[in-house]
C-alpha atoms as a PDB file:
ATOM      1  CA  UNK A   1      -0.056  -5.348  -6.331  1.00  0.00           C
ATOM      2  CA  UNK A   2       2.945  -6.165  -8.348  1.00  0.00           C
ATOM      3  CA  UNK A   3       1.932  -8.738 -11.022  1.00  0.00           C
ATOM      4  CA  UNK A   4       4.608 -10.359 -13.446  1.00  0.00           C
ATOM      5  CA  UNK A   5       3.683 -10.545 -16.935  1.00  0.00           C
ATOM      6  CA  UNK A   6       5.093 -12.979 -19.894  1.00  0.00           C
ATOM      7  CA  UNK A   7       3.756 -12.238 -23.179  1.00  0.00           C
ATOM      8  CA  UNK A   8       5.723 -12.742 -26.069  1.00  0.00           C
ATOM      9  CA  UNK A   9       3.837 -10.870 -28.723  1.00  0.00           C
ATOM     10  CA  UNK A  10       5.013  -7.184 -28.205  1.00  0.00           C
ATOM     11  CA  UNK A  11       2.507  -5.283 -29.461  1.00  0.00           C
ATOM     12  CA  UNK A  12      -0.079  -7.546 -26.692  1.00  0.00           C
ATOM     13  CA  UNK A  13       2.205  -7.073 -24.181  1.00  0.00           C
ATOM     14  CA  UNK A  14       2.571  -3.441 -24.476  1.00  0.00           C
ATOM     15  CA  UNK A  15      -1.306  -3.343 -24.327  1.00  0.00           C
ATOM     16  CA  UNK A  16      -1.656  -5.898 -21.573  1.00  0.00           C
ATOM     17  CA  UNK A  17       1.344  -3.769 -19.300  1.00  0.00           C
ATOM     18  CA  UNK A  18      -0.190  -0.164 -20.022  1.00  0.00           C
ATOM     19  CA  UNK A  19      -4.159  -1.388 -19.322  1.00  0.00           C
ATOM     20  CA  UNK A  20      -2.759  -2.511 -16.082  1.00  0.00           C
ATOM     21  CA  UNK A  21      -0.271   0.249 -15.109  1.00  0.00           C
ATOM     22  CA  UNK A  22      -3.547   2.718 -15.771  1.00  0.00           C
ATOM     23  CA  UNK A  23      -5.702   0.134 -13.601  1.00  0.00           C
ATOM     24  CA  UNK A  24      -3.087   0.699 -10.738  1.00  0.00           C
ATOM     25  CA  UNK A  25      -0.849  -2.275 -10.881  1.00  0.00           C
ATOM     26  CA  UNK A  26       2.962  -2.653 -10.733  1.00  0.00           C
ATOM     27  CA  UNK A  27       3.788  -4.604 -13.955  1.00  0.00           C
ATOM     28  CA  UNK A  28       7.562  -6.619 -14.815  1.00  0.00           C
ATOM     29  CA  UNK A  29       6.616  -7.824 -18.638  1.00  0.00           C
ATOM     30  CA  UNK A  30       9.045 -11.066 -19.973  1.00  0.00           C
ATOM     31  CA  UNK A  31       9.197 -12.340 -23.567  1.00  0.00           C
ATOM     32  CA  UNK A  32      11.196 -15.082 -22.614  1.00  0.00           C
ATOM     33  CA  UNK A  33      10.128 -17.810 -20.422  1.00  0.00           C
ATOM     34  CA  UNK A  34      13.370 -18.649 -18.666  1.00  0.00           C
ATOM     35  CA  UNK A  35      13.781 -15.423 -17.820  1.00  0.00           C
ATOM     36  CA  UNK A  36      10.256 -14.994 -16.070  1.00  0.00           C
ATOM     37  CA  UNK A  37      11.122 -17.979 -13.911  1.00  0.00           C
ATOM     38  CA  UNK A  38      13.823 -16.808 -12.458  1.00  0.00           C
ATOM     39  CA  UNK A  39      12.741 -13.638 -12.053  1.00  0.00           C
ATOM     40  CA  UNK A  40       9.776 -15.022  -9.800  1.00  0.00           C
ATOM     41  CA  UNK A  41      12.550 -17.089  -7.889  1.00  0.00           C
ATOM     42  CA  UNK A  42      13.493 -13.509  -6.905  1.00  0.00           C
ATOM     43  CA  UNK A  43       9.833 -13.076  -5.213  1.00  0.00           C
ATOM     44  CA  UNK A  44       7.952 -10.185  -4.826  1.00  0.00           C
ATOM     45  CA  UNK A  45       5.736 -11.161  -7.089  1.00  0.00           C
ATOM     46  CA  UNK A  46       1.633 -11.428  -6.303  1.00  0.00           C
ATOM     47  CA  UNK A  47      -0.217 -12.873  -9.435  1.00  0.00           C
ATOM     48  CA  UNK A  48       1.241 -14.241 -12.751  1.00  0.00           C
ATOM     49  CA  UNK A  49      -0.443 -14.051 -16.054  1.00  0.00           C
ATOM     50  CA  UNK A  50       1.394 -16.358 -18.554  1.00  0.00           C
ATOM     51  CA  UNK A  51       1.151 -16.594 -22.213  1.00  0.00           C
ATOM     52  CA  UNK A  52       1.784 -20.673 -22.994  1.00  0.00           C
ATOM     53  CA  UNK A  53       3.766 -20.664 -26.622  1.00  0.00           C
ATOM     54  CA  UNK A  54       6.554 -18.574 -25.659  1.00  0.00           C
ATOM     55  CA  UNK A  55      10.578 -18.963 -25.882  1.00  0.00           C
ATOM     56  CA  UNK A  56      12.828 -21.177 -23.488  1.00  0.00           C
ATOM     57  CA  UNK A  57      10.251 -22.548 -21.331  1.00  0.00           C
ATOM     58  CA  UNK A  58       6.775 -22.383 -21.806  1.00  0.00           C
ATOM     59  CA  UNK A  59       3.808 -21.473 -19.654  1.00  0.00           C
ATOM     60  CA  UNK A  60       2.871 -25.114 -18.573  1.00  0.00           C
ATOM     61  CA  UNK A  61       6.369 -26.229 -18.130  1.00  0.00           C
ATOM     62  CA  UNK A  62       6.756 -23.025 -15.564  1.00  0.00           C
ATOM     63  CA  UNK A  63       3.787 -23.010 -13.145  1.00  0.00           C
ATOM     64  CA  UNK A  64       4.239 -27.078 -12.905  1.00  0.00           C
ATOM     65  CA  UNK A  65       7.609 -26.352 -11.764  1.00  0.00           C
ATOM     66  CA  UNK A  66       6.149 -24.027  -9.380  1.00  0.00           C
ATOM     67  CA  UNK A  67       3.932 -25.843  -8.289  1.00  0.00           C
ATOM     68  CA  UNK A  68       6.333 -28.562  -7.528  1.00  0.00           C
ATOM     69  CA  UNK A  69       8.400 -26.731  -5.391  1.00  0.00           C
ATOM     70  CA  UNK A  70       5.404 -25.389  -3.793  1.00  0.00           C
ATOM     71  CA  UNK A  71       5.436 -21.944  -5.205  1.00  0.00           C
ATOM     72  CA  UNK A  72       1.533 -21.052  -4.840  1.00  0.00           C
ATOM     73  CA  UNK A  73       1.540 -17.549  -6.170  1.00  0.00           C
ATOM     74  CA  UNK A  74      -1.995 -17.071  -8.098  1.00  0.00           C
ATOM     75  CA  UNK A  75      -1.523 -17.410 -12.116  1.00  0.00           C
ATOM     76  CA  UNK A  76      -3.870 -16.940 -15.029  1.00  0.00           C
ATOM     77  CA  UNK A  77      -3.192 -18.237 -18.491  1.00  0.00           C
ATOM     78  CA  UNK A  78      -3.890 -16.218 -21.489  1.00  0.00           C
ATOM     79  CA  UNK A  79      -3.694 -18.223 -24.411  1.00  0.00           C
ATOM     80  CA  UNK A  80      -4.821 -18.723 -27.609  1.00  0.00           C
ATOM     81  CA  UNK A  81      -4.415 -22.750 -27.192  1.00  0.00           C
ATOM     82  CA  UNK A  82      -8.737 -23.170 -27.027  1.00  0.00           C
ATOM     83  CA  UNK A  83      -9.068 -26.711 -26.933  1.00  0.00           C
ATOM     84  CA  UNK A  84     -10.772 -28.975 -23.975  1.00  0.00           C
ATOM     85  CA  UNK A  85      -7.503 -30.495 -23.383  1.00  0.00           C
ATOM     86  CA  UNK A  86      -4.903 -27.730 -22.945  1.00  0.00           C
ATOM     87  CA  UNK A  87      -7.988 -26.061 -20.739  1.00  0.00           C
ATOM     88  CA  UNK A  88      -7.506 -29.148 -18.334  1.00  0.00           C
ATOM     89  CA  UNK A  89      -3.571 -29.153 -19.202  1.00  0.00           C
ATOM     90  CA  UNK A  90      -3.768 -25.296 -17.340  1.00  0.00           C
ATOM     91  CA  UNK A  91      -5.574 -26.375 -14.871  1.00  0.00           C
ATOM     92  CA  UNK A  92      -3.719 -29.657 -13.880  1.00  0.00           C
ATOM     93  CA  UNK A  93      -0.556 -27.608 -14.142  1.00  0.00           C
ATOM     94  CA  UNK A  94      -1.975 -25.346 -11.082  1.00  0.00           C
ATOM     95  CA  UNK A  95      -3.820 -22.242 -13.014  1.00  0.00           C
ATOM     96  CA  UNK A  96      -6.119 -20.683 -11.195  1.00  0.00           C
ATOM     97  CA  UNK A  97      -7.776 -19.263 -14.093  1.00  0.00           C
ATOM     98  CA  UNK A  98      -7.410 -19.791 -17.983  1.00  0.00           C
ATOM     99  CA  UNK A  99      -8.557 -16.788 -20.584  1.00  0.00           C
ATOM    100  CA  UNK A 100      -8.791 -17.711 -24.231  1.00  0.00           C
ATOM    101  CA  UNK A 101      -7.299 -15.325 -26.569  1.00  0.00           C
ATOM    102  CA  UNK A 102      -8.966 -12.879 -27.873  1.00  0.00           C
ATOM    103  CA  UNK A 103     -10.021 -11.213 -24.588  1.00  0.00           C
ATOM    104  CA  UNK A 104     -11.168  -8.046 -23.884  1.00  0.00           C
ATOM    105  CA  UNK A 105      -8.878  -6.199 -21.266  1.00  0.00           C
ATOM    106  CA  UNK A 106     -11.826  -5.676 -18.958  1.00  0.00           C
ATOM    107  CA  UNK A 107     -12.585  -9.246 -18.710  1.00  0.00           C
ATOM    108  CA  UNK A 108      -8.865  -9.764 -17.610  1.00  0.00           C
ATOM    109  CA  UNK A 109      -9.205  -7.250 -15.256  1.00  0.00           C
ATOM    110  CA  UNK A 110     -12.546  -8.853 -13.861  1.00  0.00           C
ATOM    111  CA  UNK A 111     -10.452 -12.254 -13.375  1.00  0.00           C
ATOM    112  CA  UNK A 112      -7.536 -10.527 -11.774  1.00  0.00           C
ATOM    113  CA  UNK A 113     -10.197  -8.723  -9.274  1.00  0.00           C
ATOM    114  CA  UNK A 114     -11.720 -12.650  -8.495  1.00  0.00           C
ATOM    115  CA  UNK A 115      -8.533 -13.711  -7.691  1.00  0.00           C
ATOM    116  CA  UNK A 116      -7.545 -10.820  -5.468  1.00  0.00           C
ATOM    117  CA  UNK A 117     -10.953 -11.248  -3.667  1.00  0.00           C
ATOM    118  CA  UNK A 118     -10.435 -15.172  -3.639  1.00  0.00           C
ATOM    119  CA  UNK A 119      -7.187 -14.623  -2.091  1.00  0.00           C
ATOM    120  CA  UNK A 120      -7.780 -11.698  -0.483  1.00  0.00           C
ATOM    121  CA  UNK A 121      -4.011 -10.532  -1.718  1.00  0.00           C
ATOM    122  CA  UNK A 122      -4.554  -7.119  -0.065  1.00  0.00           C
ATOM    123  CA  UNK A 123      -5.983  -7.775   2.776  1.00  0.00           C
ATOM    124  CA  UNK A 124      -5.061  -7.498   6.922  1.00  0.00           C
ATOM    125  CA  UNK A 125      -6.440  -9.214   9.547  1.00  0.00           C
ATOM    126  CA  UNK A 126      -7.449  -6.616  12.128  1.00  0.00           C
ATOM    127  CA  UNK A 127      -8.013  -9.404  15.729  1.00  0.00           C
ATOM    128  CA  UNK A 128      -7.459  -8.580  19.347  1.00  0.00           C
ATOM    129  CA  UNK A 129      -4.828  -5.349  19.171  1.00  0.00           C
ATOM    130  CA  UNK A 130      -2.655  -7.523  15.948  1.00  0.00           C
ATOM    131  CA  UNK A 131      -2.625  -7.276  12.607  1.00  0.00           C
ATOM    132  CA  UNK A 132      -2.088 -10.444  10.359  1.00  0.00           C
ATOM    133  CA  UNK A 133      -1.346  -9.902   6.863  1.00  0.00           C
ATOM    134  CA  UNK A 134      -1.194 -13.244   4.952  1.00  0.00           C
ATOM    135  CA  UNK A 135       0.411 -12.041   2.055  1.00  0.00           C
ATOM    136  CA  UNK A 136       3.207 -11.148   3.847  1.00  0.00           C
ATOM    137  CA  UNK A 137       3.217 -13.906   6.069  1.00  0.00           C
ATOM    138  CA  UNK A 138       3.152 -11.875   9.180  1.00  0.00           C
ATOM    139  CA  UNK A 139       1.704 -11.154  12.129  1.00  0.00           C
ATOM    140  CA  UNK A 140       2.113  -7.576  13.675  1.00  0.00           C
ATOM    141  CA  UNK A 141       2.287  -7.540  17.175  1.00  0.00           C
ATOM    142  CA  UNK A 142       2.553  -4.811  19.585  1.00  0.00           C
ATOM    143  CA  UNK A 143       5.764  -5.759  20.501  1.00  0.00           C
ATOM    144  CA  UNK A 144       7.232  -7.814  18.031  1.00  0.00           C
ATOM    145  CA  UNK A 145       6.379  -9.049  14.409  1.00  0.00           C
ATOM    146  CA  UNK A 146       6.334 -12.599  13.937  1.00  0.00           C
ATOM    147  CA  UNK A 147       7.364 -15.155  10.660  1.00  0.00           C
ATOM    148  CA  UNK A 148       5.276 -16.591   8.890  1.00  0.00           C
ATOM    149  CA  UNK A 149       5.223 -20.273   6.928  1.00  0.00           C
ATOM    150  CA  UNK A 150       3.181 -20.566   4.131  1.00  0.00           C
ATOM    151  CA  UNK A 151       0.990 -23.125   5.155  1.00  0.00           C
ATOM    152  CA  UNK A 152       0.953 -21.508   9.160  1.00  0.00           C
ATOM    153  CA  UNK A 153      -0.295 -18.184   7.599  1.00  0.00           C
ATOM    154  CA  UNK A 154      -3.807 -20.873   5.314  1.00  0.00           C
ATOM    155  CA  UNK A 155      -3.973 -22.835   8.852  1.00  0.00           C
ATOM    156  CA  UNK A 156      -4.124 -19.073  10.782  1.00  0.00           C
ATOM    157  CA  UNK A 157      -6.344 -17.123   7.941  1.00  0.00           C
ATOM    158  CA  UNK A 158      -8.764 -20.461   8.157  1.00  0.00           C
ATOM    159  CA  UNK A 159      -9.302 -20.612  11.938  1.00  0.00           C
ATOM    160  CA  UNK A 160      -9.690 -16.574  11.974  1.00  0.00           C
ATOM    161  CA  UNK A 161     -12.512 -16.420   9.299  1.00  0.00           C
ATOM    162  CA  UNK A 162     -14.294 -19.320  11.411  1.00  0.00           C
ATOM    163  CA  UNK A 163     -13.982 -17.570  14.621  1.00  0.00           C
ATOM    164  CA  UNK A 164     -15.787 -19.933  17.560  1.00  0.00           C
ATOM    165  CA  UNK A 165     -16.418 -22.625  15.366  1.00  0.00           C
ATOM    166  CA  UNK A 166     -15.365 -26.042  15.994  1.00  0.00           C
ATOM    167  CA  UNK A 167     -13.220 -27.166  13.314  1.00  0.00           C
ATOM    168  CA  UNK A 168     -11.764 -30.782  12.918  1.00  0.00           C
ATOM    169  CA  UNK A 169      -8.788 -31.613  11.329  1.00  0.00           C
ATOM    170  CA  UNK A 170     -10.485 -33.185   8.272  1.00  0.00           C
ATOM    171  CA  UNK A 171     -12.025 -29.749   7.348  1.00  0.00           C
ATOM    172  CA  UNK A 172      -8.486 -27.964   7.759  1.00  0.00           C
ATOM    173  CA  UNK A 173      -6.901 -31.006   5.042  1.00  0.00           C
ATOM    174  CA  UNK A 174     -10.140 -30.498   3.035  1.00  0.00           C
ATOM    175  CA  UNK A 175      -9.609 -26.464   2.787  1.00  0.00           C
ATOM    176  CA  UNK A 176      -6.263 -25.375   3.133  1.00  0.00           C
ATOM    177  CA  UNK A 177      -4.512 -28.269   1.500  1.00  0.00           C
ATOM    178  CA  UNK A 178      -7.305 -28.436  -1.394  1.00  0.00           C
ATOM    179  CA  UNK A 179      -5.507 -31.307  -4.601  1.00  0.00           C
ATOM    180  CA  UNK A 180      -2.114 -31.262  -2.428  1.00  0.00           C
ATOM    181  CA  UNK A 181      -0.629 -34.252  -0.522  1.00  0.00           C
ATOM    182  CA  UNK A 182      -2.825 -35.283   2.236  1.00  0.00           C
ATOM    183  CA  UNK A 183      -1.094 -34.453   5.306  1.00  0.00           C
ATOM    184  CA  UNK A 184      -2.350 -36.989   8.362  1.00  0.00           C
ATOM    185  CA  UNK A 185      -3.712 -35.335  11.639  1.00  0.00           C
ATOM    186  CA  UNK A 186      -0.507 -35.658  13.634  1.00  0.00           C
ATOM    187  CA  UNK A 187       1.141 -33.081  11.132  1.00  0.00           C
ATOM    188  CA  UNK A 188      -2.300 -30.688  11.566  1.00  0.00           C
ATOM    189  CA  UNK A 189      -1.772 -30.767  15.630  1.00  0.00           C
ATOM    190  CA  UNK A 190       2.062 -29.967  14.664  1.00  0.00           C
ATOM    191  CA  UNK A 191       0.753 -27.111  13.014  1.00  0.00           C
ATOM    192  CA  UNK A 192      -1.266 -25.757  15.515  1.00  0.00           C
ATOM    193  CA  UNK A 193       1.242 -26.192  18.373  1.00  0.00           C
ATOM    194  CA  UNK A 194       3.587 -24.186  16.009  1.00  0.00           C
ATOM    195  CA  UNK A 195       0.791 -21.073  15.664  1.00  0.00           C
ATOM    196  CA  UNK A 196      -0.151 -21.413  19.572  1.00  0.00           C
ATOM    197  CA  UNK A 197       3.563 -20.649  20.806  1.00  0.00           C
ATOM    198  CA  UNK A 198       3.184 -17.547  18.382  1.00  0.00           C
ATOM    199  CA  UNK A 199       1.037 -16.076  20.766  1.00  0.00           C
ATOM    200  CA  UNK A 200       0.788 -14.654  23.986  1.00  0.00           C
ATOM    201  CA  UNK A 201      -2.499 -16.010  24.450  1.00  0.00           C
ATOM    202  CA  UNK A 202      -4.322 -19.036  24.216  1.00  0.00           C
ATOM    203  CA  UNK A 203      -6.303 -18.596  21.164  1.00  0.00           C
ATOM    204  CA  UNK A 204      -6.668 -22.262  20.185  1.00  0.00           C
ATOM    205  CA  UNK A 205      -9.467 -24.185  22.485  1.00  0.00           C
ATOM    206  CA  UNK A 206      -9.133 -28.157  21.929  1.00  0.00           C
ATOM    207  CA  UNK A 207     -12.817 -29.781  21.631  1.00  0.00           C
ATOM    208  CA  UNK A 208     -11.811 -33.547  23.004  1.00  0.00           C
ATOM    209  CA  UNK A 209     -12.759 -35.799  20.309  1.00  0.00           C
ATOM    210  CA  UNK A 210     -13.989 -33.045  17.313  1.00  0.00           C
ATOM    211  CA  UNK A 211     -10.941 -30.622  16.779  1.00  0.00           C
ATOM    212  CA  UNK A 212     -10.211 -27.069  17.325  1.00  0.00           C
ATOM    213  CA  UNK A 213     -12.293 -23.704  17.916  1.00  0.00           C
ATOM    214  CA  UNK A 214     -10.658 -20.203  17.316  1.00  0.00           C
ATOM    215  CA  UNK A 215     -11.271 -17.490  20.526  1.00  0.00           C
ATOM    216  CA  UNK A 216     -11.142 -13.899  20.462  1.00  0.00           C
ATOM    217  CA  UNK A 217     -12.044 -12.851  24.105  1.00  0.00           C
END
């Protein structure tokens, strides 16, 4: 898992990197935060842990961005801002977790793990001779792999964990799209149309007048 770190105390960051190079991670450490950004324009990237008070652009001013353009790679902030407000301020911004400083290492690694699970950033989809890996936005096919959108790959990994149950369209906008723009039901159909000509077979069974129900025969 290749995580992208900006710290701008060195001796921290030199701790920080080498706990989580030992721990098995691939690490990319940034002092600067205008250099961070673009580096995660560059992708690759699968969790961000982001110091706040740091050069260029700070931490807030860089996940909101992200966030705006609907970048939704998992970030923790490690700061030593404490108060109730900048707490909220991280979270408003799109953090998915928020560590005071001081921290031990092994509470940072305990978050990272959450999020990972949460996520489930290392994870593939084993279903009916395929193999769907969400991070990657695929889906491996016998014959062919196919594309992923960001938002195909949450409607996909949603219907898959809820295999044969009947899911409306209100659940899908209440757990995939979470504090995002409300998308109205005509744009959830659109996305299931899109995911149903991805396969050969008809996986998506329409329930007249409650939604949607996920088959693996």
């Amino acid at each position: 898992m290749k995580i992208l770190l900006l710290e701008d105390d060195v001796i921290l960051q030199e701790i920080i990197e080498e706990f989580l190079l030992e721990n098995g991670y691939e690490v990319v450490s940034f002092f600067d935060g205008e250099k961070a950004l673009e580096a995660v324009g560059g992708g690759g990237y699968d969790m961000l842990l982001l110091d706040v008070n740091v050069p260029s652009i700070d931490g807030f001013e860089i996940l909101s961005y992200l966030r705006e353009i609907g970048n939704t790679i998992p970030a923790i902030y490690m700061t030593s801002l404490a108060s109730i407000a900048d707490l909220k301020k991280g979270f408003d911004r799109g953090a998915d977790d928020y560590l005071r400083k001081p921290f031990e290492l092994e509470e940072l690694h305990l978050r990272i793990g959450n999020i990972v699970k949460r996520y489930r950033l290392q994870e593939e989809i084993e279903f009916d001779g395929m193999t769907f890996i969400p991070k990657a936005h695929q889906i491996i096919m016998p014959d062919r792999v196919v594309e992923m959108r960001q938002k195909e790959v949450k409607v996909l990994e949603y219907f898959i964990r809820n295999t044969g149950k009947i899911i409306s369209c209100a659940e899908i906008i209440e757990n995939v799209w979470e504090d995002e723009n409300t998308p109205t039901q005509a744009t959830i159909r659109t996305y299931i149309k899109n995911l149903r000509k991805m396969f050969d077979k008809e996986y998506f069974e329409n329930i007249k007048g409650e939604g949607y129900r996920f088959n693996i025969v």
